[in-house]
N, C-alpha and C. Protein backbone atom coordinates (compact mmCIF):
# COMPACT_ATOMS: atom_id res chain seq x y z
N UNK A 1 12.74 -12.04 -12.73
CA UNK A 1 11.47 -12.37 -12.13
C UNK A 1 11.66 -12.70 -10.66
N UNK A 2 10.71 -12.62 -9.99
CA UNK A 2 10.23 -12.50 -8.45
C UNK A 2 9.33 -13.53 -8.28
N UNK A 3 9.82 -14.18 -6.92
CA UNK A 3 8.89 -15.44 -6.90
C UNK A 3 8.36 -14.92 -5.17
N UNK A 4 7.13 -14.85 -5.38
CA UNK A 4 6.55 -14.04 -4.15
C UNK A 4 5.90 -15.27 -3.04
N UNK A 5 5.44 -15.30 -1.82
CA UNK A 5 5.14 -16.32 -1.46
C UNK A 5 4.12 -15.13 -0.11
N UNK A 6 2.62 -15.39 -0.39
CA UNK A 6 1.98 -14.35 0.31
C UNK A 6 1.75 -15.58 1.45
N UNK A 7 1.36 -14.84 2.30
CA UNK A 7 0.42 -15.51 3.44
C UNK A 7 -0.67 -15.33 4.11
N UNK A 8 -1.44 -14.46 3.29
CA UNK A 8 -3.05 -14.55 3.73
C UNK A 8 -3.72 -14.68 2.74
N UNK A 9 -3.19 -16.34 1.58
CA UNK A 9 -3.65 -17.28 0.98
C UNK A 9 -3.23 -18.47 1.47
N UNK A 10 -4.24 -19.36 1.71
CA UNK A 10 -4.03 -20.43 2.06
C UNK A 10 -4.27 -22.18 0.95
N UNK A 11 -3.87 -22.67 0.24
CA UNK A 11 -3.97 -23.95 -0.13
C UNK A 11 -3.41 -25.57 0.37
N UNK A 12 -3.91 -26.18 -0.31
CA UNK A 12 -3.39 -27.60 0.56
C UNK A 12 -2.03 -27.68 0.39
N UNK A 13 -1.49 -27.26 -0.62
CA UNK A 13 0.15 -27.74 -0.26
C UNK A 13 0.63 -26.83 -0.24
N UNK A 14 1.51 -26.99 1.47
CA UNK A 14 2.45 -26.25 1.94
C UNK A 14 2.16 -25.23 2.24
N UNK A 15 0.92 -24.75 2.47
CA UNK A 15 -0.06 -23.42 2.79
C UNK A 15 0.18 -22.21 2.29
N UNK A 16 0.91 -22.26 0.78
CA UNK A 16 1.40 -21.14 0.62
C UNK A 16 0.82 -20.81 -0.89
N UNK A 17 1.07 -20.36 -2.16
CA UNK A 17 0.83 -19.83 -3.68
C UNK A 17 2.12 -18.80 -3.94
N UNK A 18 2.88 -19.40 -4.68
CA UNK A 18 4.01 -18.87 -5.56
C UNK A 18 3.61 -18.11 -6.25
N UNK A 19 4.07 -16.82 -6.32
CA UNK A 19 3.40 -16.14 -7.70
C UNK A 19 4.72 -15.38 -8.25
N UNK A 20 4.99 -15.09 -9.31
CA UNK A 20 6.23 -14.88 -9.89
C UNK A 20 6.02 -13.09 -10.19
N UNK A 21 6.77 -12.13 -10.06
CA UNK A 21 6.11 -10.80 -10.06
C UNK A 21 7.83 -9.92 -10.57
N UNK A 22 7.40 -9.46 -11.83
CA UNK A 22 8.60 -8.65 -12.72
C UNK A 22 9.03 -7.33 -11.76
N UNK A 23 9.61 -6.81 -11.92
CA UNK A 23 10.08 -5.58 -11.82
C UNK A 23 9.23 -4.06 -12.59
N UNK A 24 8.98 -4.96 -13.51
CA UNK A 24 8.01 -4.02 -14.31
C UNK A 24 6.33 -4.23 -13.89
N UNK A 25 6.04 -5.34 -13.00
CA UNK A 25 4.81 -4.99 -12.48
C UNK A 25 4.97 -4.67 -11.18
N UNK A 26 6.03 -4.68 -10.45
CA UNK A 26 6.21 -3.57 -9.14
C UNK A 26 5.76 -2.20 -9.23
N UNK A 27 6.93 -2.09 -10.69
CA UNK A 27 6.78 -0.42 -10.65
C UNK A 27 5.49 0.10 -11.01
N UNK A 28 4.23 -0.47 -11.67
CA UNK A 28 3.71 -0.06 -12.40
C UNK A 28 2.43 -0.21 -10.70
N UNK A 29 2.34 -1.49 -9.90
CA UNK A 29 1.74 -1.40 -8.62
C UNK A 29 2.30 0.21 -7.43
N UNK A 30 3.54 0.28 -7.65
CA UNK A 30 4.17 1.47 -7.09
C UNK A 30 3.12 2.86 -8.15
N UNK A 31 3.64 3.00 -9.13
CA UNK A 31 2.63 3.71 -9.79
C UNK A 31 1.36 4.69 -9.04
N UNK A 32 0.29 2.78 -9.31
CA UNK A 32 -0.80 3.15 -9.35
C UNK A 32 -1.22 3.30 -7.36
N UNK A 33 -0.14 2.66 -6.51
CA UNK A 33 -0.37 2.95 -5.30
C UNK A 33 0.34 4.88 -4.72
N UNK A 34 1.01 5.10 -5.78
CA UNK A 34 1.17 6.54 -5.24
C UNK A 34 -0.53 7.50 -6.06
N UNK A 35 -0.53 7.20 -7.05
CA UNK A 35 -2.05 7.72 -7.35
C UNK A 35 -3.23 7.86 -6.44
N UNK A 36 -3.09 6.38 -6.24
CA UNK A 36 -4.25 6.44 -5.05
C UNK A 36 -3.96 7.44 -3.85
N UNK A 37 -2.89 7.32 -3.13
CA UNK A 37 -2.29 8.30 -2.12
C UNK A 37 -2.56 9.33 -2.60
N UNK A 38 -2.43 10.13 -3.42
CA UNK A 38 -2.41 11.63 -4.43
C UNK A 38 -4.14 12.01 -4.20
N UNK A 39 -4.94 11.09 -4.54
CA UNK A 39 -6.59 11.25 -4.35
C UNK A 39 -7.16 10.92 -3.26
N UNK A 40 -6.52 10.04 -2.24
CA UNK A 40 -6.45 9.86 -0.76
C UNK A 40 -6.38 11.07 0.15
N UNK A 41 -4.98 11.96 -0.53
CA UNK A 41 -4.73 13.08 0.36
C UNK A 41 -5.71 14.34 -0.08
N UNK A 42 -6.26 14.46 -1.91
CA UNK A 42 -7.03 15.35 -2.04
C UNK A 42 -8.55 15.30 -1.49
N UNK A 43 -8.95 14.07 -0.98
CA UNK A 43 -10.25 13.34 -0.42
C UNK A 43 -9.82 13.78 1.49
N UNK A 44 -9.10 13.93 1.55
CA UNK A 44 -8.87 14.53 3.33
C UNK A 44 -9.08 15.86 3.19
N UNK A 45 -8.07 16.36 2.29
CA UNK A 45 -8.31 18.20 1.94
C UNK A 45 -9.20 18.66 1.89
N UNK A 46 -9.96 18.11 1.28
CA UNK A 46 -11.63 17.67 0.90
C UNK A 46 -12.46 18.02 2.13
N UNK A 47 -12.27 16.83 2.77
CA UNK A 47 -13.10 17.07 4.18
C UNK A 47 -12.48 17.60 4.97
N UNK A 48 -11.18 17.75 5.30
CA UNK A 48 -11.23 18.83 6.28
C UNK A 48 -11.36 20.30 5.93
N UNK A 49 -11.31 20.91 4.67
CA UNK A 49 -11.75 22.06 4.42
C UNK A 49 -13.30 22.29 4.68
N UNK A 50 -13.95 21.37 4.29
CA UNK A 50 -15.51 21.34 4.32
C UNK A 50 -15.96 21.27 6.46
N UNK A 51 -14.73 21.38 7.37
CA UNK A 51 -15.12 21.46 8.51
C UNK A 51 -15.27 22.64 8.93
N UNK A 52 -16.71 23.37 9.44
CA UNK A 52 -16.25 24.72 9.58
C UNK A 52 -15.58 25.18 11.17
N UNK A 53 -15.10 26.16 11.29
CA UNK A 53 -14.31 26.67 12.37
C UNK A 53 -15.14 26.55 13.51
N UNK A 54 -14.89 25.91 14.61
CA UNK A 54 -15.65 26.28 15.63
C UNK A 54 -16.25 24.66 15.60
N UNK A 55 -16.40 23.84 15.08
CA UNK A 55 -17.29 22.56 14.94
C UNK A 55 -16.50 21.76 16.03
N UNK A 56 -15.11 21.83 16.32
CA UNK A 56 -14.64 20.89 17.97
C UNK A 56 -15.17 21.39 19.11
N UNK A 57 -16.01 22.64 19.13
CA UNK A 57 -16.65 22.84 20.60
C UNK A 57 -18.22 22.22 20.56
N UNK A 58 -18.93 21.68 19.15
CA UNK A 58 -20.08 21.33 19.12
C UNK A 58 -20.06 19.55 18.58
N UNK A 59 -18.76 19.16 18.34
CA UNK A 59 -19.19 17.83 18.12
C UNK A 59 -17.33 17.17 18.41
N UNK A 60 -18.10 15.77 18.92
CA UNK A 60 -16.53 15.12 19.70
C UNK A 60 -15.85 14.67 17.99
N UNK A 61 -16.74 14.63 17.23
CA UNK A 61 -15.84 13.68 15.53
C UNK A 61 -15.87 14.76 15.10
N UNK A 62 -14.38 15.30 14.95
CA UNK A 62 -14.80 16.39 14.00
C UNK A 62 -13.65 16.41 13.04
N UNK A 63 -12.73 15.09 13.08
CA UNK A 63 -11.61 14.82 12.10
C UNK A 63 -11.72 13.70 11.12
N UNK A 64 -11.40 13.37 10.00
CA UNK A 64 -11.56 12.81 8.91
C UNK A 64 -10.32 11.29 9.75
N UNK A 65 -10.79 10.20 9.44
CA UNK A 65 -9.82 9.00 10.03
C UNK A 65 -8.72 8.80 8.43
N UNK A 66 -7.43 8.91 8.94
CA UNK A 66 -6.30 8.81 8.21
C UNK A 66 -6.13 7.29 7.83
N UNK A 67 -6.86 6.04 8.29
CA UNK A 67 -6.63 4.85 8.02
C UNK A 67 -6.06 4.59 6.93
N UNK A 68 -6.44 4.63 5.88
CA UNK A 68 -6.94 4.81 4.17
C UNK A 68 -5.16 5.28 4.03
N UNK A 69 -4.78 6.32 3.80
CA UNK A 69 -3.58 7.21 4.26
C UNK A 69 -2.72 6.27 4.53
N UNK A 70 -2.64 6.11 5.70
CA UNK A 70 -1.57 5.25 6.58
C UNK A 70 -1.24 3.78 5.77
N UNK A 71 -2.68 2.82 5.18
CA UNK A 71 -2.34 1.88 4.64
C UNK A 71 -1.54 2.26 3.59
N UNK A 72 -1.85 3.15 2.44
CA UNK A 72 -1.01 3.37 1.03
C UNK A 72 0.34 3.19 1.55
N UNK A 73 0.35 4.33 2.67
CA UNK A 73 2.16 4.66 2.87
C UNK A 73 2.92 3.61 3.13
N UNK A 74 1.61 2.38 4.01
CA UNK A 74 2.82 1.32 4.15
C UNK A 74 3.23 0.19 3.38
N UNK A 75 1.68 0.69 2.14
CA UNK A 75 1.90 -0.54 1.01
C UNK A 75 3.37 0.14 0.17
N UNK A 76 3.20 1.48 -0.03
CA UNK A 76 4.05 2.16 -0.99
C UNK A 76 5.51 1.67 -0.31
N UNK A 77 5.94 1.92 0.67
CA UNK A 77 7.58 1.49 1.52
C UNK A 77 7.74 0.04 1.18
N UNK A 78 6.84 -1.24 1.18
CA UNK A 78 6.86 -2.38 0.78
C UNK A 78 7.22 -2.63 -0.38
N UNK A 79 6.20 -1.96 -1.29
CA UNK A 79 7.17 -2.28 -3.11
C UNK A 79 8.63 -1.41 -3.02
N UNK A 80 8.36 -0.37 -3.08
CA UNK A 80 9.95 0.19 -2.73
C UNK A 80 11.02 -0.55 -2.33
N UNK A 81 10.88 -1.42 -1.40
CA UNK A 81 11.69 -1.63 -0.13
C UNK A 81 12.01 -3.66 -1.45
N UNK A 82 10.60 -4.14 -2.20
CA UNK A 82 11.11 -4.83 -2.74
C UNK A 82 11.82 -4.25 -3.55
N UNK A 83 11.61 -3.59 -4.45
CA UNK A 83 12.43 -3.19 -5.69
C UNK A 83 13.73 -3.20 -5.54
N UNK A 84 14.15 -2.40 -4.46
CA UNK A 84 15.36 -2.01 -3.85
C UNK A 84 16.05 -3.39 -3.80
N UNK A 85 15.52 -4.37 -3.41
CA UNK A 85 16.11 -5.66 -3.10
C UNK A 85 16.27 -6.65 -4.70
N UNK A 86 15.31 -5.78 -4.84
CA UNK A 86 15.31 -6.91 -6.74
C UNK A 86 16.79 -6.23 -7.36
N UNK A 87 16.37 -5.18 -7.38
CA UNK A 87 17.71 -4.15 -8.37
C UNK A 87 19.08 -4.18 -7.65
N UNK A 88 19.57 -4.55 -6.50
CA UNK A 88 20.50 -5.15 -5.83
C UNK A 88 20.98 -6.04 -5.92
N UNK A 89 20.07 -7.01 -5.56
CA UNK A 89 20.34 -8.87 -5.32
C UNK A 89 20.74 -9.70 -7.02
N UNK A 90 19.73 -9.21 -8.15
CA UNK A 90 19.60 -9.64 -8.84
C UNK A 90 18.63 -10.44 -9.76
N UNK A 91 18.34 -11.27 -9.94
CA UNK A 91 17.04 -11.81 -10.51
C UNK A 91 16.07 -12.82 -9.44
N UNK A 92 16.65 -13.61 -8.66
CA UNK A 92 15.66 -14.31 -8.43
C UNK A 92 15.56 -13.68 -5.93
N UNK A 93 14.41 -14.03 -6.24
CA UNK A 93 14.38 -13.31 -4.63
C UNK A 93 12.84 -13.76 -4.02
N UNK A 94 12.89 -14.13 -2.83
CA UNK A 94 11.04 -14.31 -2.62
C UNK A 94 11.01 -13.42 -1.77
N UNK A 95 9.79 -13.07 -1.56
CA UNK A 95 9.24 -11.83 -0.91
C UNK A 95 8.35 -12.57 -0.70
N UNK A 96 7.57 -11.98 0.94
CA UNK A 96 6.46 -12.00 1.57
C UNK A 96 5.20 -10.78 0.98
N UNK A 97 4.12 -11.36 0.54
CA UNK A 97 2.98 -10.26 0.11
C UNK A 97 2.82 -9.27 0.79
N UNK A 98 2.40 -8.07 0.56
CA UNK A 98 2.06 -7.74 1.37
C UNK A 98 0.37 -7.12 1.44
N UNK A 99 -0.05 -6.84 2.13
CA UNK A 99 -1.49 -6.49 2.01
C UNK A 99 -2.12 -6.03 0.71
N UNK A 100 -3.40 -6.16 -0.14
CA UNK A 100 -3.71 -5.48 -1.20
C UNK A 100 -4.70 -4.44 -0.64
């Protein structure tokens, strides 16, 4: 087990919330955050196929914003990057949250 310590929760003591997080609910957050990415990238395909040719000489927006995208990839490197440290180190380890 993983004893996590986020920081954009705040309580009265010690400004922090312990939360204890398995290996087996990493992987299963890794999982369901590459899914989302998978329907993220078919939701761009999406709209940028639906742009027709010629639409950057008649309008300045004519690209889909990757935000959405960019967050998964950097939530996805975060569990990774814990796991990697759980399956190394051993059982006990705190980690900083990272964004949901």
């Amino acid at each position: 087990m993983v004893t996590v310590f986020p920081t954009r929760h705040h309580t009265k003591k010690n400004n922090e919330i312990m939360r204890t997080v398995t290996e087996e609910s990493l992987r299963r957050r890794l999982a369901r955050l590459e899914s989302a990415l998978e329907s993220e990238k078919a939701r761009l395909r999406k709209v940028c196929g639906d742009i027709p040719w010629g639409a950057g000489m008649r309008r300045t927006k004519c690209t889909p914003s990757f935000r959405r995208e960019d967050e998964l990839i950097g939530k996805i490197k975060a569990v990774k990057q814990q796991l990697s440290q759980m399956s190394a180190g051993g059982d006990n380890h705190t980690f900083k949250e990272t964004g949901r």
